[in-house]
C-alpha atoms as a PDB file:
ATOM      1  CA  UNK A   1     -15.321 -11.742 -13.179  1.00  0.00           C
ATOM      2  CA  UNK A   2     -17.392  -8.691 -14.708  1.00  0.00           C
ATOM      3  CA  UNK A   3     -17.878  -6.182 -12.277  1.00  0.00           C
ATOM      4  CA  UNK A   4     -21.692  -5.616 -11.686  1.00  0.00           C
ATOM      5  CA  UNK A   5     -21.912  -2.914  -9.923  1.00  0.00           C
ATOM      6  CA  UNK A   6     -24.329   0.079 -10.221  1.00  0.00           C
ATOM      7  CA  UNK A   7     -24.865   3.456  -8.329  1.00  0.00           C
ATOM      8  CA  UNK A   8     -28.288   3.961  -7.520  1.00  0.00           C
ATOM      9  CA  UNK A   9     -29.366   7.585  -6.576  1.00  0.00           C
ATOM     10  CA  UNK A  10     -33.102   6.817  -5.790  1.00  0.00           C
ATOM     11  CA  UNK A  11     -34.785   9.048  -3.360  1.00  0.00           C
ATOM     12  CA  UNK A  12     -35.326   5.936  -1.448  1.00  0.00           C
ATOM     13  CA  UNK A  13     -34.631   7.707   2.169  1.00  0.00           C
ATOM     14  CA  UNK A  14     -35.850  11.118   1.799  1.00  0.00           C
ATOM     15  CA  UNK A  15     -38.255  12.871  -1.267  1.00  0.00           C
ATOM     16  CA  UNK A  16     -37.309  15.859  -3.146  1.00  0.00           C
ATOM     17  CA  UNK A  17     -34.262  14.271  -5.493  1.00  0.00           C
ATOM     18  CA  UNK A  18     -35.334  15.656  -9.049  1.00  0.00           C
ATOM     19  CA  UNK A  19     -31.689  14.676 -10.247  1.00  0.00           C
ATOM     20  CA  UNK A  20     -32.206  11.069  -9.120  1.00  0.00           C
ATOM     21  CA  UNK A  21     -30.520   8.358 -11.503  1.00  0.00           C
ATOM     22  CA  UNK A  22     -29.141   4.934 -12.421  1.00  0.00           C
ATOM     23  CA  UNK A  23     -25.054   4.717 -13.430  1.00  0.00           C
ATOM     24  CA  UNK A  24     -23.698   1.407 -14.218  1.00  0.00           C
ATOM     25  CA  UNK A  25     -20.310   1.591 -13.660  1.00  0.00           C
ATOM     26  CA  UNK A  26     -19.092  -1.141 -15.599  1.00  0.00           C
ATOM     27  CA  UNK A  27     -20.190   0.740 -18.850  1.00  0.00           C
ATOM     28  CA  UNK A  28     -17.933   3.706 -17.939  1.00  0.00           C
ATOM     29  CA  UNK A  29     -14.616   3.124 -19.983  1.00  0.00           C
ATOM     30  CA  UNK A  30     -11.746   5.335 -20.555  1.00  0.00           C
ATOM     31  CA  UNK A  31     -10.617   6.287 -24.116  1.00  0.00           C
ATOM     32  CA  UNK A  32      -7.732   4.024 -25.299  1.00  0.00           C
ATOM     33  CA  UNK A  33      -5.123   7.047 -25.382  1.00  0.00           C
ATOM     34  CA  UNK A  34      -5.547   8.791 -22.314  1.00  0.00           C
ATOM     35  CA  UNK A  35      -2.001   9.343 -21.235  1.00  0.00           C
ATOM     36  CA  UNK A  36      -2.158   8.815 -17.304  1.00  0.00           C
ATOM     37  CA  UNK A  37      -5.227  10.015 -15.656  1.00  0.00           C
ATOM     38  CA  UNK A  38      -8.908  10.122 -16.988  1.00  0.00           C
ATOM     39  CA  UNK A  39     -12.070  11.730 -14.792  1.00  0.00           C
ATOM     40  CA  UNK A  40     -15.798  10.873 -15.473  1.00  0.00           C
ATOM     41  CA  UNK A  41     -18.264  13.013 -13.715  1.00  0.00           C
ATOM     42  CA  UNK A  42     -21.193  10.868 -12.944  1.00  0.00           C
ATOM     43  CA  UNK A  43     -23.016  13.111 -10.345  1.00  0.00           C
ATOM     44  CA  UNK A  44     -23.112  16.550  -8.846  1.00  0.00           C
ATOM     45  CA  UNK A  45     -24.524  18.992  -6.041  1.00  0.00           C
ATOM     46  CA  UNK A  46     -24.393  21.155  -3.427  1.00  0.00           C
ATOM     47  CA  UNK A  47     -23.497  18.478  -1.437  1.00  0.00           C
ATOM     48  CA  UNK A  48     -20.868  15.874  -3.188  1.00  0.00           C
ATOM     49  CA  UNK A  49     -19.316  15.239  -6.722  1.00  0.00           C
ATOM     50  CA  UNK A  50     -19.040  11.773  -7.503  1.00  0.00           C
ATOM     51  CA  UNK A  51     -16.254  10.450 -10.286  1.00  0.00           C
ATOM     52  CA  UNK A  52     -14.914   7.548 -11.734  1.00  0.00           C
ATOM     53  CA  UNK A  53     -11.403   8.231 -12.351  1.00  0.00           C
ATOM     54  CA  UNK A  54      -8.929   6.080 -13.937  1.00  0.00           C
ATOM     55  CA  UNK A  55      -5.683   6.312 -13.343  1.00  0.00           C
ATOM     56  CA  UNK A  56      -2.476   4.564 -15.490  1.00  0.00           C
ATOM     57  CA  UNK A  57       0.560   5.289 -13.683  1.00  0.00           C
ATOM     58  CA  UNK A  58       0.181   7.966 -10.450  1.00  0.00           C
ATOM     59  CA  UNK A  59      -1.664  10.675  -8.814  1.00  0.00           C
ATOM     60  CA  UNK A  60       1.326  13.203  -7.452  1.00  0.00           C
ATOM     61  CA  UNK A  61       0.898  13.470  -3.568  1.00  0.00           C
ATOM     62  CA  UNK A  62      -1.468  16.380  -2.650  1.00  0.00           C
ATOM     63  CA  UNK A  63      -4.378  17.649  -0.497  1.00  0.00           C
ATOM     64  CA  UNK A  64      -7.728  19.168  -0.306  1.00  0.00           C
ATOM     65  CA  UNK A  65      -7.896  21.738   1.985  1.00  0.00           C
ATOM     66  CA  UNK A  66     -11.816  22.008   1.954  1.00  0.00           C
ATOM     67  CA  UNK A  67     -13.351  18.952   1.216  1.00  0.00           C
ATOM     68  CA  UNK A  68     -13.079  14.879   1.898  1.00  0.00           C
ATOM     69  CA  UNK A  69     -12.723  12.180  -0.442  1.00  0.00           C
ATOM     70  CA  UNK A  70     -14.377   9.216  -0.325  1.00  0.00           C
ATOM     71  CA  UNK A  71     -12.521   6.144  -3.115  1.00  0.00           C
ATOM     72  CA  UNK A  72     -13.493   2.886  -3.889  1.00  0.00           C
ATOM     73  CA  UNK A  73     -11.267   1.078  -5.965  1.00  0.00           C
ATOM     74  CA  UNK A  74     -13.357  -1.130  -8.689  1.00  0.00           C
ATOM     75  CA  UNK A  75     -10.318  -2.529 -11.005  1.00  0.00           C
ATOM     76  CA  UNK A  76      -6.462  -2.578 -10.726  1.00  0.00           C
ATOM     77  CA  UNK A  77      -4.506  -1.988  -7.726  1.00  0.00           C
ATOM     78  CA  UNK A  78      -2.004   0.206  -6.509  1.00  0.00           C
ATOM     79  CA  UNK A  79      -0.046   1.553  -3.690  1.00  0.00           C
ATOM     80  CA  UNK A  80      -2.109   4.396  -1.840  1.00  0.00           C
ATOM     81  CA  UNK A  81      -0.535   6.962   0.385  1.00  0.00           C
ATOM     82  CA  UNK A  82      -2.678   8.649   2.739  1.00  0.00           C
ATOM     83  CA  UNK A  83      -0.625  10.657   5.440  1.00  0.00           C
ATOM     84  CA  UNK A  84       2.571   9.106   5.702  1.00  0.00           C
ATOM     85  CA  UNK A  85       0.623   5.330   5.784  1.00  0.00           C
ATOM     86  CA  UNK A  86       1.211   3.100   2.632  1.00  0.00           C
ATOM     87  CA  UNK A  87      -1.282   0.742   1.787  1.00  0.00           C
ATOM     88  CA  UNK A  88      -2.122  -2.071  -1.102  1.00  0.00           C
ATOM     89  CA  UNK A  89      -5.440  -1.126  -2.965  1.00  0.00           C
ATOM     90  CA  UNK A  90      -7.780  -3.454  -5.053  1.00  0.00           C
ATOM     91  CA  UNK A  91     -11.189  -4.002  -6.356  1.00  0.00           C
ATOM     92  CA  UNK A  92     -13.376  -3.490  -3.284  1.00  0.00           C
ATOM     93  CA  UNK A  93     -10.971  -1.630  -0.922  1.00  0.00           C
ATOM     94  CA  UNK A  94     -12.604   1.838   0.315  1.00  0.00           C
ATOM     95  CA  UNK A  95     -10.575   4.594   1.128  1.00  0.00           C
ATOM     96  CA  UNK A  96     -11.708   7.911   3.260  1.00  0.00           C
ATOM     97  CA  UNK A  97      -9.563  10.652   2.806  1.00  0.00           C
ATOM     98  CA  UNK A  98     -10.046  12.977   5.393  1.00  0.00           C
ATOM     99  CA  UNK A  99     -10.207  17.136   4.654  1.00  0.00           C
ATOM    100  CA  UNK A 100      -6.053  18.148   4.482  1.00  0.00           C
ATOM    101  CA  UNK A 101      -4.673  14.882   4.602  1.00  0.00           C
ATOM    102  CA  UNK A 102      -1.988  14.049   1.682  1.00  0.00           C
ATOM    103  CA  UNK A 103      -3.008  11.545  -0.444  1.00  0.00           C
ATOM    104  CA  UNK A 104      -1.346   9.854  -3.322  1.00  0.00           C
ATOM    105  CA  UNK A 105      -1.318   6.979  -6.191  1.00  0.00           C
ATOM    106  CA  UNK A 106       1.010   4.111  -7.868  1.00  0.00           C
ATOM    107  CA  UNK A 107      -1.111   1.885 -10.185  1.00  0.00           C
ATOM    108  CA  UNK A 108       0.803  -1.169  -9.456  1.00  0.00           C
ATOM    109  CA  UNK A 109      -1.278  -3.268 -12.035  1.00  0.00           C
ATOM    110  CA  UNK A 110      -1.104  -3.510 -15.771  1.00  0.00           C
ATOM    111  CA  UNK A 111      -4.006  -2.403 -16.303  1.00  0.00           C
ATOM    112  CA  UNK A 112      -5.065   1.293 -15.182  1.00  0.00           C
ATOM    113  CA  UNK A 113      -7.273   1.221 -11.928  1.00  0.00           C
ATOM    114  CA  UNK A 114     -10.659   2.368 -12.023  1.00  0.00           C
ATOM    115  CA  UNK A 115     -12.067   4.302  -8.670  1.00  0.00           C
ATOM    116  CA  UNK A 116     -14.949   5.715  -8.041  1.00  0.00           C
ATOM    117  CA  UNK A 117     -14.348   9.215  -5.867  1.00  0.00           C
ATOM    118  CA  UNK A 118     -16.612  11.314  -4.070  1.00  0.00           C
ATOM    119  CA  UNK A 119     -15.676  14.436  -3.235  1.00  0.00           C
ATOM    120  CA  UNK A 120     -17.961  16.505  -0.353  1.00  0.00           C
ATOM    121  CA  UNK A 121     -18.665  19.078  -0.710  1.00  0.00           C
ATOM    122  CA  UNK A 122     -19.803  19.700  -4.320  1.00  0.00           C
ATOM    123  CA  UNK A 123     -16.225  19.922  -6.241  1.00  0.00           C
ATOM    124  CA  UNK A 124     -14.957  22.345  -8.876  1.00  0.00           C
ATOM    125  CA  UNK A 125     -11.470  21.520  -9.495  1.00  0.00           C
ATOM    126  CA  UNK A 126     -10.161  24.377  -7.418  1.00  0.00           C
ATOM    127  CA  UNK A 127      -8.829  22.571  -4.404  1.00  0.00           C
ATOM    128  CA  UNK A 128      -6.147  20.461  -5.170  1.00  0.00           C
ATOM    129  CA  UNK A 129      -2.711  21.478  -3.392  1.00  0.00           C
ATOM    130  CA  UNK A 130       0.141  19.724  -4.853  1.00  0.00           C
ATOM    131  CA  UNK A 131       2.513  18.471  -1.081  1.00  0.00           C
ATOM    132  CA  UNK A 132       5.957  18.140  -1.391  1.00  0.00           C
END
């Protein structure tokens, strides 16, 4: 089934969004070669920045020490640690990853899975702590 889904950043509940837009998800593909882990930006403020990320094989364990992240798994599944729980993840599974918890990834799937991740606040890259 083709996955239909679409972010909509309207300023619906509140004025004063000048960055407001329309993402349809199901357009956003990774390249053919990436070798394990591919990140989209879609969005990004103060706030939040919001991803899709595609992952083929894992995410090493690891933490953010000042934000949360918010997944929602649109294709493939995998085996998703967060603390020392293990769970099964697949299209329509949403995961909140609270600020310092470990977190990690095993695409279980063929095919690489496809999240959308929000990251609050706004996300530079900078605070990713790899957990042994």
């Amino acid at each position: 089934m083709d996955i239909k889904v679409a972010v909509f950043l309207l300023g619906a509940f509140g004025s004063g969004f000048s960055n407001a837009q329309k993402v349809v998800l199901s357009e956003i593909k990774a390249p053919d070669n990436f070798e394990n882990i591919h990140v989209v930006k879609i969005a990004s403020d103060a706030n939040a920045s919001d991803f899709v990320i595609f992952i083929k094989h894992h995410v090493p364990l690891h933490k953010h020490v000042e934000h949360t992240e918010t997944i929602y798994v649109l294709e493939g599944r995998g085996e998703f640690q967060l603390g020392k729980t293990k769970l099964q993840i697949g299209p329509g599974d949403y995961i909140k990853v609270p600020q310092g918890v470990p977190h990690s990834l095993k695409v279980l799937s063929s095919e690489p899975l496809k999240a959308i991740s929000i990251q609050a606040p706004e996300f530079f890259g900078k605070d990713r702590v790899a957990v042994e």
